[in-house]
PDB file of N, CA and C in Angstrom:
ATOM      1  N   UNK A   1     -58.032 -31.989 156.168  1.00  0.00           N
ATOM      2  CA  UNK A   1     -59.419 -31.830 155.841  1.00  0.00           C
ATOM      3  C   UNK A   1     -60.190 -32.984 156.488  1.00  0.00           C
ATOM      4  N   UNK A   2     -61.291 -32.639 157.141  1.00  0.00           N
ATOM      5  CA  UNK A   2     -62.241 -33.716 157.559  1.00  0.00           C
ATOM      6  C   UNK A   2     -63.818 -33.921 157.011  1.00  0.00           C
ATOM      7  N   UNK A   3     -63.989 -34.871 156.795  1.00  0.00           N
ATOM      8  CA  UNK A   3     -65.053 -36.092 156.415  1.00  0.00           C
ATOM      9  C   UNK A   3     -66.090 -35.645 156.980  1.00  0.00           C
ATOM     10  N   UNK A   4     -67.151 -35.086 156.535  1.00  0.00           N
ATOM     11  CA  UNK A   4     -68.629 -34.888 156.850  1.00  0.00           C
ATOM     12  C   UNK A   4     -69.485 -35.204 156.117  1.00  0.00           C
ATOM     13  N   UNK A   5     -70.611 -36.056 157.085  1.00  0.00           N
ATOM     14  CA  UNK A   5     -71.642 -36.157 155.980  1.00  0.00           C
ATOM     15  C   UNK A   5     -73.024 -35.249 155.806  1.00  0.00           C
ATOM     16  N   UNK A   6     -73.687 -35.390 154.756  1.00  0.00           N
ATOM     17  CA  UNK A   6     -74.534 -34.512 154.776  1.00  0.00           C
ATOM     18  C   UNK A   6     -75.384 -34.776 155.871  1.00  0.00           C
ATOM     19  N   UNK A   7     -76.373 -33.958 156.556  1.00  0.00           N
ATOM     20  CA  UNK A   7     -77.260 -34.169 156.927  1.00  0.00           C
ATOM     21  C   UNK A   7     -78.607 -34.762 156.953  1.00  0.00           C
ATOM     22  N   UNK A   8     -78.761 -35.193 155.980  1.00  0.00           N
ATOM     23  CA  UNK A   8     -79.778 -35.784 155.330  1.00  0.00           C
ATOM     24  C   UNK A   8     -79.395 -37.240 155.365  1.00  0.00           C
ATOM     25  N   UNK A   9     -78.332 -37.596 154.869  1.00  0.00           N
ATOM     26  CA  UNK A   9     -78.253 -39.046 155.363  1.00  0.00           C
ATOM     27  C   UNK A   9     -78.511 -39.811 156.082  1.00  0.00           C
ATOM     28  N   UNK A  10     -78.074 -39.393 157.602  1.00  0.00           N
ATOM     29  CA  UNK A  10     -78.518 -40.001 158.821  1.00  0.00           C
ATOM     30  C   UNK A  10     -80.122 -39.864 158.688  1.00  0.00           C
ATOM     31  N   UNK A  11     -81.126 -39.244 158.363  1.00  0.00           N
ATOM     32  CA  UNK A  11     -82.488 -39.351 158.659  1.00  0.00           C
ATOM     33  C   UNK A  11     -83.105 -39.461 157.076  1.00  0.00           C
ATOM     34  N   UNK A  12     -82.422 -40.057 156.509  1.00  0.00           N
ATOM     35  CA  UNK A  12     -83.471 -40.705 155.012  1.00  0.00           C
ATOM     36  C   UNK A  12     -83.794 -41.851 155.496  1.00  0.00           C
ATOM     37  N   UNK A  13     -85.537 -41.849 154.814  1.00  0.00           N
ATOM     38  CA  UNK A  13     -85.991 -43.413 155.060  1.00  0.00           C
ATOM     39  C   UNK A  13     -85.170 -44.202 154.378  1.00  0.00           C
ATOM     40  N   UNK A  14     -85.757 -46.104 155.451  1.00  0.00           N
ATOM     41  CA  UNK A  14     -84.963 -47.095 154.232  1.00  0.00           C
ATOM     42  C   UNK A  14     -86.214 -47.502 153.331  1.00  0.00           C
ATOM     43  N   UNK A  15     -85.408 -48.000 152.404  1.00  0.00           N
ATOM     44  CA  UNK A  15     -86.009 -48.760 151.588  1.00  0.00           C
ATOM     45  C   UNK A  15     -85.922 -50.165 151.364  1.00  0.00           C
ATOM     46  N   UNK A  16     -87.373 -50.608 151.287  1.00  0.00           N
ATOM     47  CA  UNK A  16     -86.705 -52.246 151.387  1.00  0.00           C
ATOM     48  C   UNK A  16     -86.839 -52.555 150.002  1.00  0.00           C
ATOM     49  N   UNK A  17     -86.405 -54.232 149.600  1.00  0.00           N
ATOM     50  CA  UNK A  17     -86.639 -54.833 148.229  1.00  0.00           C
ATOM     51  C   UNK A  17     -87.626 -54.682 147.795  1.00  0.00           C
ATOM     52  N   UNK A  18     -88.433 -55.051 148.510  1.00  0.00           N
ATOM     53  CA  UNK A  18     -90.185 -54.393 148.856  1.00  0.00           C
ATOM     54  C   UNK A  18     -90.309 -53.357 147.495  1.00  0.00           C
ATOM     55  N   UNK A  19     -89.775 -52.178 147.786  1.00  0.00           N
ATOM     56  CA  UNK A  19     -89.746 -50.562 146.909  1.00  0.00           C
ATOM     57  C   UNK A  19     -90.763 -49.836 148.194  1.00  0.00           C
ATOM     58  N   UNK A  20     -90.878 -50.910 149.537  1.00  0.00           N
ATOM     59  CA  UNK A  20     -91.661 -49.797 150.636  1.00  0.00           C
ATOM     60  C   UNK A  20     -90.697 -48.821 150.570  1.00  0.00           C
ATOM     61  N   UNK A  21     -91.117 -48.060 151.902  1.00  0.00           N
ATOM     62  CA  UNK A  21     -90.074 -46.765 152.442  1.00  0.00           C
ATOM     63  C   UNK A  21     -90.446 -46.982 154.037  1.00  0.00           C
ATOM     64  N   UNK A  22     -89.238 -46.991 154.583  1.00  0.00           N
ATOM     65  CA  UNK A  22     -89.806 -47.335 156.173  1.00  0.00           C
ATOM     66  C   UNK A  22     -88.949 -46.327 156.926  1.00  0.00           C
ATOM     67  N   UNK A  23     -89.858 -45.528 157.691  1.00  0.00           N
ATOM     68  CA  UNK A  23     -89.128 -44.304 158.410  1.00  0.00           C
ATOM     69  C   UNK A  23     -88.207 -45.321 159.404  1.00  0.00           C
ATOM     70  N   UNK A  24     -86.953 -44.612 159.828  1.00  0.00           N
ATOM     71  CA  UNK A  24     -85.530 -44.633 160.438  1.00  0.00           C
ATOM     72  C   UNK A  24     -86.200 -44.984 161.763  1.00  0.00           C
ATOM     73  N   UNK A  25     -85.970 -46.375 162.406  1.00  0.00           N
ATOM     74  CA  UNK A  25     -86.006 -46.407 163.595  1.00  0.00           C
ATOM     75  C   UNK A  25     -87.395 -47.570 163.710  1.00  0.00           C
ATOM     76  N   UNK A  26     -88.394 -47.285 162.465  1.00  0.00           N
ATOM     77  CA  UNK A  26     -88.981 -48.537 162.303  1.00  0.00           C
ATOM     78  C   UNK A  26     -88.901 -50.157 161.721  1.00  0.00           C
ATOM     79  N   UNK A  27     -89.604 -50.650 162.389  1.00  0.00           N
ATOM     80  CA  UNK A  27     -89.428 -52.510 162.624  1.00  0.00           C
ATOM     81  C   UNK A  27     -89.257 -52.972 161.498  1.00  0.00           C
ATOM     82  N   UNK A  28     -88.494 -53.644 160.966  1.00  0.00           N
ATOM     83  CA  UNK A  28     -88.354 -53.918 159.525  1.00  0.00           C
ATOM     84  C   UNK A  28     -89.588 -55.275 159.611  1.00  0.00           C
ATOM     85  N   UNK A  29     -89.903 -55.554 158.199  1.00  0.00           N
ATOM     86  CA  UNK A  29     -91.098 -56.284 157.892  1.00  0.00           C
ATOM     87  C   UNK A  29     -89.911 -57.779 157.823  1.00  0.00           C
ATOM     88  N   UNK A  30     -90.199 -58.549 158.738  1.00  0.00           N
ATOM     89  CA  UNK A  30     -89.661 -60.118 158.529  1.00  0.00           C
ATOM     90  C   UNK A  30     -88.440 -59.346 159.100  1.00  0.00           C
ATOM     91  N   UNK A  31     -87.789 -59.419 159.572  1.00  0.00           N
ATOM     92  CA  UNK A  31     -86.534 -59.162 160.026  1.00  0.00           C
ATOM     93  C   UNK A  31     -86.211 -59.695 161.661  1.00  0.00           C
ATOM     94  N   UNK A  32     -85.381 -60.410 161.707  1.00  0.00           N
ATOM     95  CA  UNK A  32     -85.148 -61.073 163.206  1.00  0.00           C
ATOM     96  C   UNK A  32     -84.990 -60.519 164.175  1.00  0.00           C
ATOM     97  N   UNK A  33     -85.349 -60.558 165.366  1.00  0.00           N
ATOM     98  CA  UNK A  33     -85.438 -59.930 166.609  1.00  0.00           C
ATOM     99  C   UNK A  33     -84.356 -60.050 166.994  1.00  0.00           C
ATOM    100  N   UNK A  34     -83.488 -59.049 168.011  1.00  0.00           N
ATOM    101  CA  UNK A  34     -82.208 -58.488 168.037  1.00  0.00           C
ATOM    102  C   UNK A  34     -81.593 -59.880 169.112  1.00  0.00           C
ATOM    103  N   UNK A  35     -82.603 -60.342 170.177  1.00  0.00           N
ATOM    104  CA  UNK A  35     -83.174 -61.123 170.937  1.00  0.00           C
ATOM    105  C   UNK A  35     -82.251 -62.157 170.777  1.00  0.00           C
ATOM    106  N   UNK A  36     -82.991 -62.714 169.352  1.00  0.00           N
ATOM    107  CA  UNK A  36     -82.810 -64.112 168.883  1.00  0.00           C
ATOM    108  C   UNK A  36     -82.222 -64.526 167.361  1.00  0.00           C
ATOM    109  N   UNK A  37     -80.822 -63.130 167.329  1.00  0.00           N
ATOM    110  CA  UNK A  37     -80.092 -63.137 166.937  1.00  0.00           C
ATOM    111  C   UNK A  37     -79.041 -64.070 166.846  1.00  0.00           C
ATOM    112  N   UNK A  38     -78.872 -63.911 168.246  1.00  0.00           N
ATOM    113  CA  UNK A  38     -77.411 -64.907 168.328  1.00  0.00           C
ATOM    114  C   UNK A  38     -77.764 -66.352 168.343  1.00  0.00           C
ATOM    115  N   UNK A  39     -78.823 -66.761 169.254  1.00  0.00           N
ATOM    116  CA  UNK A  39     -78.970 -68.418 168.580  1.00  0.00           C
ATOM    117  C   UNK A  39     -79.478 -68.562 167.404  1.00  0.00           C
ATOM    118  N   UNK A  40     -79.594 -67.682 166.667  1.00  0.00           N
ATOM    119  CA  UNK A  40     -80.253 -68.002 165.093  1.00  0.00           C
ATOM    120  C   UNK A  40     -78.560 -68.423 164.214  1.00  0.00           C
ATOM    121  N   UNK A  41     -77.490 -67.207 164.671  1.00  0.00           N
ATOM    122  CA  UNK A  41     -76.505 -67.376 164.343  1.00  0.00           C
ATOM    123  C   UNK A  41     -75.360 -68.842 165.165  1.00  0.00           C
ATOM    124  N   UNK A  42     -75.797 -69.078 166.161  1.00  0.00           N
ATOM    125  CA  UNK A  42     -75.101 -70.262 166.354  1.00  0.00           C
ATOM    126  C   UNK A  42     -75.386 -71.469 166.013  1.00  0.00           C
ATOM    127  N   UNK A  43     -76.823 -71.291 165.409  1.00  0.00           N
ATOM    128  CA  UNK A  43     -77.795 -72.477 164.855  1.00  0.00           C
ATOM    129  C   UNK A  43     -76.779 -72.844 163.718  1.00  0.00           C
ATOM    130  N   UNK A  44     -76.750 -71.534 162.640  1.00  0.00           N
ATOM    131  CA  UNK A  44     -76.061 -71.749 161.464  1.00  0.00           C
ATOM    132  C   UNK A  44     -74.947 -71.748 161.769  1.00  0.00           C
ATOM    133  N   UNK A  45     -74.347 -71.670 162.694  1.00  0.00           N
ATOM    134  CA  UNK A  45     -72.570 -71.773 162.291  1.00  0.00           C
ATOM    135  C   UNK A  45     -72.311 -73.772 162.854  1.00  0.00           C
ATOM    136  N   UNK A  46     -73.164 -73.911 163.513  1.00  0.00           N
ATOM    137  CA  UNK A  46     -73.212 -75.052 164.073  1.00  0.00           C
ATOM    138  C   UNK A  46     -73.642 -76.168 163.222  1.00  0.00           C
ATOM    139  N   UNK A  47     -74.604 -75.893 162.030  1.00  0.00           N
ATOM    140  CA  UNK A  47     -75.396 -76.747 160.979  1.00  0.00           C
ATOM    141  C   UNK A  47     -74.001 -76.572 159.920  1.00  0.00           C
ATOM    142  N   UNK A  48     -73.291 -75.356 159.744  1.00  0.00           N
ATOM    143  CA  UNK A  48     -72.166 -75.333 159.186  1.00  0.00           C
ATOM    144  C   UNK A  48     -71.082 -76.299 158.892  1.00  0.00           C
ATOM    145  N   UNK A  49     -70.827 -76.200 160.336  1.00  0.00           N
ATOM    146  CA  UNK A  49     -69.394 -77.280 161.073  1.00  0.00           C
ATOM    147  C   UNK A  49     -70.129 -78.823 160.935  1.00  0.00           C
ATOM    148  N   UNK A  50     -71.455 -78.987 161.319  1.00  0.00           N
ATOM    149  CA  UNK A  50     -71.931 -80.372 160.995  1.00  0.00           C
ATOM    150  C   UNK A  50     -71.615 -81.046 159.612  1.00  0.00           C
ATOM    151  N   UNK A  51     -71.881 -79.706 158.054  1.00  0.00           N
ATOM    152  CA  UNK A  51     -71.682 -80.328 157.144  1.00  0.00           C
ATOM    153  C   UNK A  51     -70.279 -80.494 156.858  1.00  0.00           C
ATOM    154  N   UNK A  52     -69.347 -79.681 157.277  1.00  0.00           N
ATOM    155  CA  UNK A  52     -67.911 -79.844 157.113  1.00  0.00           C
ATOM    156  C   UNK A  52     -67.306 -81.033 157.397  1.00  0.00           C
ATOM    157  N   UNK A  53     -68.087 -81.902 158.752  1.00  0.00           N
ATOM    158  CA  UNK A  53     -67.483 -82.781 159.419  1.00  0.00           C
ATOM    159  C   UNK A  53     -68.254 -84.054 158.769  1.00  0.00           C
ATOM    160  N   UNK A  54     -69.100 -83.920 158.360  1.00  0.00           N
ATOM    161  CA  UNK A  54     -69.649 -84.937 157.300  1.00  0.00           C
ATOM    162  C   UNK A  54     -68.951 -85.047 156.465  1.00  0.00           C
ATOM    163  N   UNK A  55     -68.202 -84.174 155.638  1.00  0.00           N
ATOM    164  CA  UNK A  55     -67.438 -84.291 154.379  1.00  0.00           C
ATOM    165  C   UNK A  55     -66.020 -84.633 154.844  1.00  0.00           C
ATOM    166  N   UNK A  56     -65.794 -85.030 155.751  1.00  0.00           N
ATOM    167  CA  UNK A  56     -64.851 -85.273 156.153  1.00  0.00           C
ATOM    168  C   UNK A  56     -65.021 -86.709 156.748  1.00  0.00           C
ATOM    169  N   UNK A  57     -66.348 -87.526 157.081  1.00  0.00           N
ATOM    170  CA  UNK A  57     -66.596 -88.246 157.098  1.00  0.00           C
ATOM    171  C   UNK A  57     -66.647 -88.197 159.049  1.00  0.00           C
ATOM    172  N   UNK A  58     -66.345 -87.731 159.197  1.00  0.00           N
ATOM    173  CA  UNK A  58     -66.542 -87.401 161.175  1.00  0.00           C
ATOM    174  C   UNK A  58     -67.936 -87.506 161.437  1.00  0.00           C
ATOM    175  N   UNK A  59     -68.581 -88.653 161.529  1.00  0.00           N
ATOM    176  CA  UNK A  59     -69.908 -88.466 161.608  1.00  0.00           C
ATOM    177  C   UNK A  59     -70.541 -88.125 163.346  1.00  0.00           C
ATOM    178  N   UNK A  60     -69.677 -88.570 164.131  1.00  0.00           N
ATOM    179  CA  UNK A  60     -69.302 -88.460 165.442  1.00  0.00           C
ATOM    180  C   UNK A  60     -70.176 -87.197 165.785  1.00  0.00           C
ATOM    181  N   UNK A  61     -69.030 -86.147 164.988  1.00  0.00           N
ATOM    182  CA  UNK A  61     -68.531 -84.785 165.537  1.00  0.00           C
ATOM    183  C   UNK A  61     -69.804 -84.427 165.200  1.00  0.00           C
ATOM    184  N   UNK A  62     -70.465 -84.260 163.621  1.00  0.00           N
ATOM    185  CA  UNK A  62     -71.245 -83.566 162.394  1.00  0.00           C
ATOM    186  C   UNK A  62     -72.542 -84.411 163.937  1.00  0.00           C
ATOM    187  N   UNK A  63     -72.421 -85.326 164.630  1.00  0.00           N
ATOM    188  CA  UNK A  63     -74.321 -85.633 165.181  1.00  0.00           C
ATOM    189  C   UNK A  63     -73.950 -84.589 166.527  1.00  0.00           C
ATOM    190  N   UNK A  64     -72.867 -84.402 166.660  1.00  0.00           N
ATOM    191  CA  UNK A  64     -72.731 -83.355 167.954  1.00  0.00           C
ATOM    192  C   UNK A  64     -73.261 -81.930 167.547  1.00  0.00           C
ATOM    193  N   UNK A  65     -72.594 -81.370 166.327  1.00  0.00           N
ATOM    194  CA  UNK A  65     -72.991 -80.441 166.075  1.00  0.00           C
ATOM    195  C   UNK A  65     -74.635 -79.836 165.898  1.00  0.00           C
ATOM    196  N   UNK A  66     -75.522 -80.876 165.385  1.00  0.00           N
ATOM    197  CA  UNK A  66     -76.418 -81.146 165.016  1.00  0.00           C
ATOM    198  C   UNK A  66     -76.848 -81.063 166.299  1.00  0.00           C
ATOM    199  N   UNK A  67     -76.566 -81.248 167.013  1.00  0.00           N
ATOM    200  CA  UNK A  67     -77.296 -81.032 168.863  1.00  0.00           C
ATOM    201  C   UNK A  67     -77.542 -80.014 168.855  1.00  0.00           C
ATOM    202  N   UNK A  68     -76.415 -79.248 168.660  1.00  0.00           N
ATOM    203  CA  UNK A  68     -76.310 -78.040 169.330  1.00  0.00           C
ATOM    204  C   UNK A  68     -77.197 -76.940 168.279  1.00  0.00           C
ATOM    205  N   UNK A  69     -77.429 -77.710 167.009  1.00  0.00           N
ATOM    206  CA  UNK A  69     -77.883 -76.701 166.107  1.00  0.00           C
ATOM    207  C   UNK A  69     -79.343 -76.627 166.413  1.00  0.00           C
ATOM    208  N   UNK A  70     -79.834 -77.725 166.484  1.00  0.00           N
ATOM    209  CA  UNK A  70     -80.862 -77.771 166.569  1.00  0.00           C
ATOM    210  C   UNK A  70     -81.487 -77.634 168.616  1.00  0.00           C
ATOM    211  N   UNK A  71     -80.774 -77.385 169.190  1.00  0.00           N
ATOM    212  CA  UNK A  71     -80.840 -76.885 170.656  1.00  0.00           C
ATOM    213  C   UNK A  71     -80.800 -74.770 170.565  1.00  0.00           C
ATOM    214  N   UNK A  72     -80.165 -74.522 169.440  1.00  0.00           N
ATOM    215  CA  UNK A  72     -80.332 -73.057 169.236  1.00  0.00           C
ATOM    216  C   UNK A  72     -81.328 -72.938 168.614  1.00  0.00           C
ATOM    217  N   UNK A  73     -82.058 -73.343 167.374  1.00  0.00           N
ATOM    218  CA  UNK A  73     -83.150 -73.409 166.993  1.00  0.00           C
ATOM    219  C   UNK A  73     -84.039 -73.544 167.865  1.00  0.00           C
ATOM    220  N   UNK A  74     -83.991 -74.694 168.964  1.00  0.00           N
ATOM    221  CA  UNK A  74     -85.153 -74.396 170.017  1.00  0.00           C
ATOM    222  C   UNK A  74     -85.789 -73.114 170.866  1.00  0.00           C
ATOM    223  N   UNK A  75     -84.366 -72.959 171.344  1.00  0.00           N
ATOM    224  CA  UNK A  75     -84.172 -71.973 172.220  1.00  0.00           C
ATOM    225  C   UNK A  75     -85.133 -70.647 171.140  1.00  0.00           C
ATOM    226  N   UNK A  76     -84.904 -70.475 169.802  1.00  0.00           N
ATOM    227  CA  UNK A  76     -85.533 -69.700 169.415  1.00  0.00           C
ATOM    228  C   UNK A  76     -86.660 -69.462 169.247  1.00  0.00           C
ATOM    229  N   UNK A  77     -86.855 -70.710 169.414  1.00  0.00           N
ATOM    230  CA  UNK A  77     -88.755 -70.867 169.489  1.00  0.00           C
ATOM    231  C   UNK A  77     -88.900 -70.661 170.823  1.00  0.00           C
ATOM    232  N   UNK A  78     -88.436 -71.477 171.461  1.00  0.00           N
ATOM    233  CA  UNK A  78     -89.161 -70.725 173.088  1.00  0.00           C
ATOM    234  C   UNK A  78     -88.680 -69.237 173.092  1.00  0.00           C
ATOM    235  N   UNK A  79     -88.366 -68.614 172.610  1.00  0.00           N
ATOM    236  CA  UNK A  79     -88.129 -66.975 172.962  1.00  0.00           C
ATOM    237  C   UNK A  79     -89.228 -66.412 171.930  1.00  0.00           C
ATOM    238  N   UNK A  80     -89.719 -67.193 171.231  1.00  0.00           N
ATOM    239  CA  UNK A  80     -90.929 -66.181 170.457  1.00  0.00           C
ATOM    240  C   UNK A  80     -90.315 -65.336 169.189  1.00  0.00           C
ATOM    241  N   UNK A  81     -88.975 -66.125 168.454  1.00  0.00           N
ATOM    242  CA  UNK A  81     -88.330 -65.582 167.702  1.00  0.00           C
ATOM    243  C   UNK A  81     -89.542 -66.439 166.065  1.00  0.00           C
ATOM    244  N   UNK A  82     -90.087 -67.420 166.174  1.00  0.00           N
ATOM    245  CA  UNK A  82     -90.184 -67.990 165.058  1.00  0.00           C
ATOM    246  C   UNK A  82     -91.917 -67.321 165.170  1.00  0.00           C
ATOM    247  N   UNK A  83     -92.688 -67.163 163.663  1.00  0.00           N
ATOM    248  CA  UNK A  83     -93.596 -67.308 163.448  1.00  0.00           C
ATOM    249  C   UNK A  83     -94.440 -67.623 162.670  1.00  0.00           C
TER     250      UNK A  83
END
């Protein structure tokens, strides 16, 4: 037997926390640009590893990281990700 879904699924609006309703395919309200995704995400994995290496007392490593976190954060502003 195989797995189907209804039809209706794929084309129900979403709903946000909001209680809006936003038709399928439209811009979510505050939601990050697909863009400036990934340095948003290397920002945080990078501010991550900084605090790890602090608690570890690596203060070295944790001001390296901190470069780089805050060099993805840039980058996001020059791409027109922040507003």
């Amino acid at each position: 037997m195989t797995a189907t879904l209804p039809a209706s699924r794929s084309a129900a609006p979403l709903q946000s926390a909001t209680g809006r309703i936003h038709a399928p395919g439209a811009p979510q309200p505050h939601a990050i640009a697909l863009a400036s995704l990934q340095p948003v995400l290397a920002a945080y994995n990078a501010a991550n590893l900084a605090g790890c290496y602090l608690e570890r007392g690596n203060i070295a490593a944790a001001r390296r990281k901190l470069v780089q976190a805050l060099a993805s954060v840039n980058q996001v502003i020059v791409q027109g990700g922040a507003q």
